[in-house]
Protein backbone atom coordinates (compact mmCIF):
# COMPACT_ATOMS: atom_id res chain seq x y z
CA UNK A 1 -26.63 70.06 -41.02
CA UNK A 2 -24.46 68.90 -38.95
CA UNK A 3 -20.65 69.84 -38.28
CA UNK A 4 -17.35 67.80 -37.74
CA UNK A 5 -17.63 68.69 -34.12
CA UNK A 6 -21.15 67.80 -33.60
CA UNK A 7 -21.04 64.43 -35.21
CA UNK A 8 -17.98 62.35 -34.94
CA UNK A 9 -19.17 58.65 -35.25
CA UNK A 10 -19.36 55.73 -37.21
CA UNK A 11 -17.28 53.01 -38.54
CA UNK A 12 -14.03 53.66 -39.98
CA UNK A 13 -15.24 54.49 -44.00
CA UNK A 14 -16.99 56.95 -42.94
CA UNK A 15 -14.76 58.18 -40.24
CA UNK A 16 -12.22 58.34 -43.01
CA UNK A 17 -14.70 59.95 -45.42
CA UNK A 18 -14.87 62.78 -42.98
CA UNK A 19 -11.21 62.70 -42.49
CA UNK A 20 -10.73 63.20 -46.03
CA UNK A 21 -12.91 65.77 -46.78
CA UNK A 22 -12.21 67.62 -43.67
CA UNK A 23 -8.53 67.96 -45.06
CA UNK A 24 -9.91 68.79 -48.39
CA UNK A 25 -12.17 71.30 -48.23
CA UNK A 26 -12.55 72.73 -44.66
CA UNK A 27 -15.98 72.53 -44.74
CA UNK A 28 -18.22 75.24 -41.99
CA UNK A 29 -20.66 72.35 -42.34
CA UNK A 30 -20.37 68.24 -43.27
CA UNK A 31 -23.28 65.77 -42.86
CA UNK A 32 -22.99 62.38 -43.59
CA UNK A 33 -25.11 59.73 -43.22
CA UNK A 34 -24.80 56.06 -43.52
CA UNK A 35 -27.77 54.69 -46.14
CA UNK A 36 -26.03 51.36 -46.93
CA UNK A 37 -29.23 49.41 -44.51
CA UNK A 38 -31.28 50.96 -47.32
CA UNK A 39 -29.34 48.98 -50.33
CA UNK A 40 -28.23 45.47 -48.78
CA UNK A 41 -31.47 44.03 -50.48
CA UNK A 42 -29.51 45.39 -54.28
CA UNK A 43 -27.76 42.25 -55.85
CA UNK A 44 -24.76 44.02 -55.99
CA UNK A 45 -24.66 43.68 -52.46
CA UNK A 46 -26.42 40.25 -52.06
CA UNK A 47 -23.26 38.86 -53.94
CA UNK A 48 -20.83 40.42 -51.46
CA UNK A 49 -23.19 39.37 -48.31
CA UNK A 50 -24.72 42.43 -48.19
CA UNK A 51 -21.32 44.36 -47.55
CA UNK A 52 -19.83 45.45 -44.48
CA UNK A 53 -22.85 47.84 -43.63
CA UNK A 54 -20.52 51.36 -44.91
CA UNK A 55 -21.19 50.88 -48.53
CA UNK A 56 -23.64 53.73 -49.44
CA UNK A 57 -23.38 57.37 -48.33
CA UNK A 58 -25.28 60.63 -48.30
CA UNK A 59 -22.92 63.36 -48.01
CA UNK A 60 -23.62 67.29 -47.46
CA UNK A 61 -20.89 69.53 -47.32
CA UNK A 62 -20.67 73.86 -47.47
CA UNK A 63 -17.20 74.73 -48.40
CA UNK A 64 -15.74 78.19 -49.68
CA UNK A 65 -13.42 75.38 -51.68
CA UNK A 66 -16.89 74.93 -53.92
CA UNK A 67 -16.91 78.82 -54.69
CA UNK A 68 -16.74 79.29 -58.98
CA UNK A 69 -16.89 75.68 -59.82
CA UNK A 70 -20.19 74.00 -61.46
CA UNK A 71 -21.62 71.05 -59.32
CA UNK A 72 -19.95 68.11 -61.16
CA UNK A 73 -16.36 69.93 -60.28
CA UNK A 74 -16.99 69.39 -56.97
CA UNK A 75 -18.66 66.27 -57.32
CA UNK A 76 -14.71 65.23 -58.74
CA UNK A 77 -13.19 66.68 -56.30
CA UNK A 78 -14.81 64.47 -53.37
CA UNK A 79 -14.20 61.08 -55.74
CA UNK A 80 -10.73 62.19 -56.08
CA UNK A 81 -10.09 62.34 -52.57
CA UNK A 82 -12.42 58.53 -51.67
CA UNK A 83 -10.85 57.13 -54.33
CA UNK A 84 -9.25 54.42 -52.38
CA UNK A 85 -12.69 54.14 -50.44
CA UNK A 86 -14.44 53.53 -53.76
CA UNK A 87 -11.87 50.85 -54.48
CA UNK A 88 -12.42 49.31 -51.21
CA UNK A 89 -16.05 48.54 -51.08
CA UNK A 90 -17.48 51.91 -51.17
CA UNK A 91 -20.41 51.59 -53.64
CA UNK A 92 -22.08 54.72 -53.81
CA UNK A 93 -22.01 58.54 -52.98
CA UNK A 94 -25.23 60.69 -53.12
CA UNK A 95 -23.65 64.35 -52.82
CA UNK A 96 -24.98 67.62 -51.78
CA UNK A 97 -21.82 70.53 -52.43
CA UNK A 98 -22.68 73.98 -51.68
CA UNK A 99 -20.93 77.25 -50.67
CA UNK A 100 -21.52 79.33 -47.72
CA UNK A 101 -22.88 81.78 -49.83
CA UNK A 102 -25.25 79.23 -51.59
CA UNK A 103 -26.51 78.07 -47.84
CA UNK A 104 -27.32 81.45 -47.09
CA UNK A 105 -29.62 82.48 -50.02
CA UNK A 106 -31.15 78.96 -49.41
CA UNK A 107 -32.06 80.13 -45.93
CA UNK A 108 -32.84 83.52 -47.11
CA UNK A 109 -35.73 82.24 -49.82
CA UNK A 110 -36.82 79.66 -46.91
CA UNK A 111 -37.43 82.28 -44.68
CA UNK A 112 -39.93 84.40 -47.17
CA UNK A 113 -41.27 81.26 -48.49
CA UNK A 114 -42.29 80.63 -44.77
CA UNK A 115 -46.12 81.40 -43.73
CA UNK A 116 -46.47 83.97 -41.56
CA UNK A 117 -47.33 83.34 -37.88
């Protein structure tokens, strides 16, 4: 997963998506990825020309800000914060919110899942 250093392009949604959330939450890691190419073909976005090519978003984000709150909490807090971005054109958010914490047992259970060498 990328961090806010590491990846710092795209158009301006999703640099403001990344402004937002970087306020928001301080996350240690934020991916986001730009899967609008993948819906132009929807009618949704046949009838508006097939948008402005920043209307669908995968987001991952690892934030202490997620610790003690159940998934769709945190799923509000990011459409709080895009709100205006939804109202804009921003059709759809496919979120991935964990902690630090969460990242880490994920990597621990990886690891023994992994075949030995």
């Amino acid at each position: 997963m990328a961090t806010q250093a590491q990846k710092v392009s795209g158009g301006p949604v999703e640099q403001s998506i990344r402004s937002k959330l970087t306020a928001l939450l301080a996350p240690t890691a934020l991916d986001i990825q730009n899967d609008s190419w993948k819906h132009r073909h929807h009618a949704p976005m046949r009838e508006i020309g097939g948008g402005d090519g920043e209307t669908h978003f995968a987001v991952q984000v690892v934030s202490t800000e997620f610790e003690g709150k159940p998934t769709m909490a945190r799923h509000r807090m990011i459409y709080a914060a895009l709100a205006e971005e939804m109202q804009e054109g921003l059709h759809a958010l496919s979120l991935t919110t964990r902690t630090p914490k969460e990242m880490e047992k994920l990597a621990a259970q990886a690891e023994a899942e992994a075949p030995a060498a």
